[in-house]
Each structure stands twice: as C-alpha cells, then as structure tokens.
PDB file of N, CA and C in Angstrom:
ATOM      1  N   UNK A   1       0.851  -1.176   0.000  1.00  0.00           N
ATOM      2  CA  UNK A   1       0.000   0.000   0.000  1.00  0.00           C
ATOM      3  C   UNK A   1       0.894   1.235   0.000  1.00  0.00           C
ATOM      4  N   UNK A   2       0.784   2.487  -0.940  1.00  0.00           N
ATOM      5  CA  UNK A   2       1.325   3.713  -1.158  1.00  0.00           C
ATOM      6  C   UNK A   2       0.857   4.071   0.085  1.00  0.00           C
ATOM      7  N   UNK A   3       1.762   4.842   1.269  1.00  0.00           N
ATOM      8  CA  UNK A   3       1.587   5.454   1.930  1.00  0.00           C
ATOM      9  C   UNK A   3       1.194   7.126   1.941  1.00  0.00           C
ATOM     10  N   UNK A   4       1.697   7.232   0.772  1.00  0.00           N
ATOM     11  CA  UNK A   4       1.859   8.947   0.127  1.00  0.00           C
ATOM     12  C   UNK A   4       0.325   8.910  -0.524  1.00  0.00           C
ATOM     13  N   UNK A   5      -0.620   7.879  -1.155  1.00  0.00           N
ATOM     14  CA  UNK A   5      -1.774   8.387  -1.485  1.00  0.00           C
ATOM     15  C   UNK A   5      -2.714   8.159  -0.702  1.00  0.00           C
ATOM     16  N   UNK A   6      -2.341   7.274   0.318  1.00  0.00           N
ATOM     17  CA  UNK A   6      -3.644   7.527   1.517  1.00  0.00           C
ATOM     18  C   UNK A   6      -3.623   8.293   2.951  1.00  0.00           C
ATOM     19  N   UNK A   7      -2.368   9.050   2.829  1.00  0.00           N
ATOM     20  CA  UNK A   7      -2.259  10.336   3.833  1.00  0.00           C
ATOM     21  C   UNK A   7      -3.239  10.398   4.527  1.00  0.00           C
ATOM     22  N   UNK A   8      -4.583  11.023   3.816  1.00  0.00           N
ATOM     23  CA  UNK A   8      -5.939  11.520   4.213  1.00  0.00           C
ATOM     24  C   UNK A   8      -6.655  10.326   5.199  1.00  0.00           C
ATOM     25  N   UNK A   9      -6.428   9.072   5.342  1.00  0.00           N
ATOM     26  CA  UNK A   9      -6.906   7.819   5.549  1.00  0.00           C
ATOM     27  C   UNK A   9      -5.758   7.509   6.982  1.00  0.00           C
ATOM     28  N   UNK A  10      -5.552   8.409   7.943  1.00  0.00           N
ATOM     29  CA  UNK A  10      -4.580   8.138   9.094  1.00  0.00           C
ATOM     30  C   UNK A  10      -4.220   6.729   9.908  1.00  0.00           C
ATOM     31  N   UNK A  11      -5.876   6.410  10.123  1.00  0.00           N
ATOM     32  CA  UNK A  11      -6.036   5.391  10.473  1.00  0.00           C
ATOM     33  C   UNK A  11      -5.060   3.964   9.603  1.00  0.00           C
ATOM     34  N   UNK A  12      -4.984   4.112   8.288  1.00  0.00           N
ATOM     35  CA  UNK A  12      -4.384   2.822   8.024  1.00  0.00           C
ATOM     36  C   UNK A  12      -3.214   3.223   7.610  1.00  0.00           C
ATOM     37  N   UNK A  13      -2.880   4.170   7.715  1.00  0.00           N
ATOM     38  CA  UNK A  13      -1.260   4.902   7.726  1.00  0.00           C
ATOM     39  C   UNK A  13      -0.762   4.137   8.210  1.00  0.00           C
ATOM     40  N   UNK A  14      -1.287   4.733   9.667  1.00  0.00           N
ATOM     41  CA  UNK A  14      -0.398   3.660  11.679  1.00  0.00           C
ATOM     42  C   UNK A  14      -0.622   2.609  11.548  1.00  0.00           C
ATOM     43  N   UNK A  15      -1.858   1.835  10.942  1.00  0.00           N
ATOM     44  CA  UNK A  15      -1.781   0.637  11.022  1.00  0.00           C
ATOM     45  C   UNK A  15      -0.599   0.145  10.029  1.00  0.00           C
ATOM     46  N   UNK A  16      -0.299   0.706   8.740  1.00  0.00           N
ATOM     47  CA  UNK A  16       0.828  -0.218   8.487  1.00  0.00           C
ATOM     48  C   UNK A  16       2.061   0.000   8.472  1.00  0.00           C
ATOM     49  N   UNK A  17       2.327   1.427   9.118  1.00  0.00           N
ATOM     50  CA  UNK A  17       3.478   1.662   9.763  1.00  0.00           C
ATOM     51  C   UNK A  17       3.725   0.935  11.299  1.00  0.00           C
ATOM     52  N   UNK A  18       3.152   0.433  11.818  1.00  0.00           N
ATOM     53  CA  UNK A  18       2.759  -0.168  13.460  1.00  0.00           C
ATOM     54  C   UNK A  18       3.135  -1.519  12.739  1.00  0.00           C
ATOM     55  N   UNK A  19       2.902  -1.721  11.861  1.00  0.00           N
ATOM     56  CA  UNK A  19       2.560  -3.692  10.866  1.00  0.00           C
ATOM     57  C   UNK A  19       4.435  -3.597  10.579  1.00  0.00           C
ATOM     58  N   UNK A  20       4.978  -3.004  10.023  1.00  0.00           N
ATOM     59  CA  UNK A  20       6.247  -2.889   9.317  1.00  0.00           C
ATOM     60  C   UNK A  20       7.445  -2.637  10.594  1.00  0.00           C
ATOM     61  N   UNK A  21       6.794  -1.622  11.634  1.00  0.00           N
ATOM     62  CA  UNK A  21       7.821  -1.442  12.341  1.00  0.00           C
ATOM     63  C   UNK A  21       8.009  -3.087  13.474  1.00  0.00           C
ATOM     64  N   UNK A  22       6.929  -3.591  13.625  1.00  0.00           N
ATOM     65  CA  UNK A  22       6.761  -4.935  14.508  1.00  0.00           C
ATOM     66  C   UNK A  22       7.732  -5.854  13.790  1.00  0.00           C
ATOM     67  N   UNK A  23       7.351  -5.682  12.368  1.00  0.00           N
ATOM     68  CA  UNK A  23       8.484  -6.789  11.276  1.00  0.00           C
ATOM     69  C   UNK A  23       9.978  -6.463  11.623  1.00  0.00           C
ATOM     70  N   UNK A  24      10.127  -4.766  11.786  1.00  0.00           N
ATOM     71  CA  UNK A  24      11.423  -4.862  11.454  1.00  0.00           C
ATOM     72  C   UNK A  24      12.455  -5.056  12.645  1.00  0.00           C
ATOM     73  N   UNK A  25      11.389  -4.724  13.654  1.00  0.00           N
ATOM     74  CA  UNK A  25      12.145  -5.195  15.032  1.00  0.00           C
ATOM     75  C   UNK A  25      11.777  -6.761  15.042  1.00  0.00           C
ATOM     76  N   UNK A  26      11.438  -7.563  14.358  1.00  0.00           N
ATOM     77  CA  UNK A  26      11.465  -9.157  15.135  1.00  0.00           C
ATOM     78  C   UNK A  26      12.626  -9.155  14.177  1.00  0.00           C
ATOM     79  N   UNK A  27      13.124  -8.808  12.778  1.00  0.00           N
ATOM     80  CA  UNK A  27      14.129  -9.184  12.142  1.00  0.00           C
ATOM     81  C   UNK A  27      15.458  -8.970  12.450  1.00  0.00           C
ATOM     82  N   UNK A  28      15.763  -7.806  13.340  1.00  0.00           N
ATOM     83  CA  UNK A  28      16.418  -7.019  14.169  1.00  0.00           C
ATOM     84  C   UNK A  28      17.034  -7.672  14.876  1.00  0.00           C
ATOM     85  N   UNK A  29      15.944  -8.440  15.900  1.00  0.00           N
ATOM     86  CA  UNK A  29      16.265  -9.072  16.923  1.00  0.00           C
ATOM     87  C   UNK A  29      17.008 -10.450  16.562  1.00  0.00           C
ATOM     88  N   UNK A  30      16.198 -10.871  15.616  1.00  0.00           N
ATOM     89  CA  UNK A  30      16.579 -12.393  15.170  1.00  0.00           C
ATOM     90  C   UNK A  30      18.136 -12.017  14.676  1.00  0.00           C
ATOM     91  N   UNK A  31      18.530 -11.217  13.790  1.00  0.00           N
ATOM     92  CA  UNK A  31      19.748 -10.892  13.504  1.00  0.00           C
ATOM     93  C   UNK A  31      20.590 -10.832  14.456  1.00  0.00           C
ATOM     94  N   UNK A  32      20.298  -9.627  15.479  1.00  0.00           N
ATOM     95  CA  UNK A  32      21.322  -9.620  16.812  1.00  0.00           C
ATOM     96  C   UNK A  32      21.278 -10.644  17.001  1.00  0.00           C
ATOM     97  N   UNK A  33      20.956 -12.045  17.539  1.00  0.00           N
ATOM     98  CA  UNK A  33      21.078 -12.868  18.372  1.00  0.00           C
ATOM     99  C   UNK A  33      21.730 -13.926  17.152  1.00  0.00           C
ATOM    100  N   UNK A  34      21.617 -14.049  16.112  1.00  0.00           N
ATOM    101  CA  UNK A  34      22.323 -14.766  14.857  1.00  0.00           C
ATOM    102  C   UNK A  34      23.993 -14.183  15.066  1.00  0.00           C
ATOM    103  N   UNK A  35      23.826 -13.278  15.123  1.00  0.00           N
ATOM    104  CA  UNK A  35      25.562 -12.307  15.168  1.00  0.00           C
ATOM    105  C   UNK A  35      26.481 -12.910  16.281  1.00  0.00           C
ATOM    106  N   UNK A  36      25.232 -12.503  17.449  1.00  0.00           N
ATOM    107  CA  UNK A  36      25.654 -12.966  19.053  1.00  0.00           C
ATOM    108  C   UNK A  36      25.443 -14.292  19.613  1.00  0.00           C
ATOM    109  N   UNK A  37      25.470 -15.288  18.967  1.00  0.00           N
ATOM    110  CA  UNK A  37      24.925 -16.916  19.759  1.00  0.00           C
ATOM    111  C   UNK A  37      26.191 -17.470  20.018  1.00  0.00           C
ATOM    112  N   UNK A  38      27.351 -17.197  19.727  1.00  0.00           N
ATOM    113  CA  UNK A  38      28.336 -17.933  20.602  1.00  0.00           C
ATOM    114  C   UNK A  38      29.184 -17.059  21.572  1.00  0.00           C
ATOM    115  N   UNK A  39      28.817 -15.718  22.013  1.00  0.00           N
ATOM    116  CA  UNK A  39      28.909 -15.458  22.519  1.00  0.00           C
ATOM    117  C   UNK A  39      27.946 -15.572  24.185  1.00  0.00           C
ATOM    118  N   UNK A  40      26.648 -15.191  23.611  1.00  0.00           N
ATOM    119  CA  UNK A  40      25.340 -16.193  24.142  1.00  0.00           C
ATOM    120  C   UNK A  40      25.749 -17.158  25.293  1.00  0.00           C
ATOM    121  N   UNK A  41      26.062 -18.471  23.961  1.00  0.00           N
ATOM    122  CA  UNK A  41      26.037 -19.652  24.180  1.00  0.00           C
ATOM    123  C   UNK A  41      27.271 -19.776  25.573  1.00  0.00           C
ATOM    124  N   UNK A  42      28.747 -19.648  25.224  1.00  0.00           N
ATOM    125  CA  UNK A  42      29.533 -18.816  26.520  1.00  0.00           C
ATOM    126  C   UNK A  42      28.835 -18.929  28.214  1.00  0.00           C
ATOM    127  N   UNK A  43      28.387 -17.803  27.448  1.00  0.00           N
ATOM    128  CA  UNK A  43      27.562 -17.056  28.751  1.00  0.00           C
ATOM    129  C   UNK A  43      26.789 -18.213  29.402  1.00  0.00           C
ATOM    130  N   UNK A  44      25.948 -18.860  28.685  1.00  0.00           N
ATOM    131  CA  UNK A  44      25.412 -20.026  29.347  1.00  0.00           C
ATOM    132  C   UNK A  44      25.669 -20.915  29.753  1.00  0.00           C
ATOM    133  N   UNK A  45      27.368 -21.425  29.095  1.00  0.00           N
ATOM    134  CA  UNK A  45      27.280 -22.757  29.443  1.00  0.00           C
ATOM    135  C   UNK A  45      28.294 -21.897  30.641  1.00  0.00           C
ATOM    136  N   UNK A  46      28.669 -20.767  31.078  1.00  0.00           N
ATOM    137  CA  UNK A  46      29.669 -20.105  32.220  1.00  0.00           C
ATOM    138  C   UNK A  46      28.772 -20.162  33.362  1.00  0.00           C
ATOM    139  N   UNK A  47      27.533 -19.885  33.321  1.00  0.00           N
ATOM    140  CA  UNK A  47      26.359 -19.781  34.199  1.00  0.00           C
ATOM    141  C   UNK A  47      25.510 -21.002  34.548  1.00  0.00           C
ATOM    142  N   UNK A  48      25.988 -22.177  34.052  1.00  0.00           N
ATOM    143  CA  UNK A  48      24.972 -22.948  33.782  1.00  0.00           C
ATOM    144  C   UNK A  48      24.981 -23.592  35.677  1.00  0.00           C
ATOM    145  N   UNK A  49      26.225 -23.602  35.968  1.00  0.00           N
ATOM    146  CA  UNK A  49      26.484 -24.229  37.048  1.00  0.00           C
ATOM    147  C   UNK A  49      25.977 -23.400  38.522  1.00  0.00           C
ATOM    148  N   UNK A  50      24.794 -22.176  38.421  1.00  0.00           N
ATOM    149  CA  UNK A  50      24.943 -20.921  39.198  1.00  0.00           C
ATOM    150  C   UNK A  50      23.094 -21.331  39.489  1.00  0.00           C
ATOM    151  N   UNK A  51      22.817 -22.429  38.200  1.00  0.00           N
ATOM    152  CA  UNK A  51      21.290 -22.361  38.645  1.00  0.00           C
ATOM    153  C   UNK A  51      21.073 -23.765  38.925  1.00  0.00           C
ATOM    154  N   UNK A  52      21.581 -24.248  39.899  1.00  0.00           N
ATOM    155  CA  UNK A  52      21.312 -26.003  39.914  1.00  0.00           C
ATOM    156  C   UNK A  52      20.750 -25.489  41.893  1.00  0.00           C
ATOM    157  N   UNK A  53      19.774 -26.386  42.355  1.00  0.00           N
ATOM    158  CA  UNK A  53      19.451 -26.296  43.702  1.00  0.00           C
ATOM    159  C   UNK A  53      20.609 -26.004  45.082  1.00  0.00           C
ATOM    160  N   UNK A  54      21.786 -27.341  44.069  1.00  0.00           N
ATOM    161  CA  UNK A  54      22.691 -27.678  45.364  1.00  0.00           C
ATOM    162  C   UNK A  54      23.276 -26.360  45.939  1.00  0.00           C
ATOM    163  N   UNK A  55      23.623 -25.520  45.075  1.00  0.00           N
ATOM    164  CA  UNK A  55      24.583 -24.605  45.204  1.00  0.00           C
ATOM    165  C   UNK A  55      23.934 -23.703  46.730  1.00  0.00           C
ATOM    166  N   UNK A  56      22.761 -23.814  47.216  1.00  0.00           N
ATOM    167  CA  UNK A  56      22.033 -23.014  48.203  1.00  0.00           C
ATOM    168  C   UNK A  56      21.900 -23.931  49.314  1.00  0.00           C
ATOM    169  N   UNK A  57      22.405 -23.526  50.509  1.00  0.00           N
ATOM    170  CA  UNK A  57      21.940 -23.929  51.716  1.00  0.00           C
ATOM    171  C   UNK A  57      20.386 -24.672  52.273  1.00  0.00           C
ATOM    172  N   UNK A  58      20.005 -23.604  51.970  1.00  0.00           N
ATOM    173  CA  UNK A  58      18.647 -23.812  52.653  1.00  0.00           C
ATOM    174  C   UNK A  58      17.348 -23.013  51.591  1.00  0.00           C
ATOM    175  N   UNK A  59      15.990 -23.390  52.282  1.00  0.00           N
ATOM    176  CA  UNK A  59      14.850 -22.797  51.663  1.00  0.00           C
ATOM    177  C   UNK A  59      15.057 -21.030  51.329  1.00  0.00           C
ATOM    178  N   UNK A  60      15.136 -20.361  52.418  1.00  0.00           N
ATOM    179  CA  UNK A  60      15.476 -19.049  51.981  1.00  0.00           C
ATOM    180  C   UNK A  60      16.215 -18.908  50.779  1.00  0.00           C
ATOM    181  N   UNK A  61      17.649 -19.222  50.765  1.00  0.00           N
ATOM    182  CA  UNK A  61      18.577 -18.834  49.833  1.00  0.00           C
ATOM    183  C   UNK A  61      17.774 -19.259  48.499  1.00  0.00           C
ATOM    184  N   UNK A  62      16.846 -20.512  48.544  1.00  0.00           N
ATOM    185  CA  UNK A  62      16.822 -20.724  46.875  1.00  0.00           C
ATOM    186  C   UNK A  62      15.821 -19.903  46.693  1.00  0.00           C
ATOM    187  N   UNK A  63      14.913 -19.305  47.450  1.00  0.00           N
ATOM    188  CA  UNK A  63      13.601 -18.419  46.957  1.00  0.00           C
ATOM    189  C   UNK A  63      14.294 -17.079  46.552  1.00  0.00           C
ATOM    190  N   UNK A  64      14.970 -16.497  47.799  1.00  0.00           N
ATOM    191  CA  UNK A  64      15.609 -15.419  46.764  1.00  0.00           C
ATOM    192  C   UNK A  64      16.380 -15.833  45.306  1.00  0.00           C
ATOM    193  N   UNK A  65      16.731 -16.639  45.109  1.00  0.00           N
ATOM    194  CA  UNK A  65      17.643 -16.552  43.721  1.00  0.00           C
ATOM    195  C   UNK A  65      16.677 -17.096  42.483  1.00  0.00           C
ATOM    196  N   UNK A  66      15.514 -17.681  43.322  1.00  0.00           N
ATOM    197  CA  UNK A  66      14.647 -18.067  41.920  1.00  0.00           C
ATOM    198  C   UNK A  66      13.000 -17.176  42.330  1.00  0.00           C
TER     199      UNK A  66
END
C-alpha cells in the first residue's frame, strides 16, 4: 500500500506503519542474536552451574535466587 496516497486515511497509515515497524524489530532481533549466539552460548554454558538447587543452603537462599 502507497503510503503517500492515503495520507488523508490516518487510520491505516499507523496501522501499516505499526505492521512494518513490529516486522522490522522481530528481524532485528533475530539478527542480533544470529551475530551474538556464541557469545550467548559462553555465557550459558559459564552460568549454567549458578542455577542447579545444590549450590544453596537452605529454603530461603533458593527463593531469593529463583
């Protein structure tokens, strides 16, 4: 849809500027994280050992951390 000939028509302006900008941030995102997954990945398997039960004493300690 020409955006320039339905000016007068606001309503479906935003709607497909609102439609395009949703696209271009999920593509965005999917990209960043395509760029960044072994860096990511790192991070997770560095952390992985930080979310297991044992690591906490008692009931308190695991409610705060989860």
């Amino acid at each position: 849809m020409k955006l320039s000939r339905y000016v007068e028509h606001f309503r479906n302006v935003m709607a497909s500027v609102m439609e395009n900008m949703l696209v271009l941030m999920t593509v965005i995102k999917i990209s960043m994280l395509r760029i960044k997954y072994r860096s990511l990945s790192q991070f997770l398997i560095e952390t992985k050992t930080d979310y297991t039960a044992d690591n906490y004493k008692n009931d308190k300690e695991k409610l705060i951390f989860f």
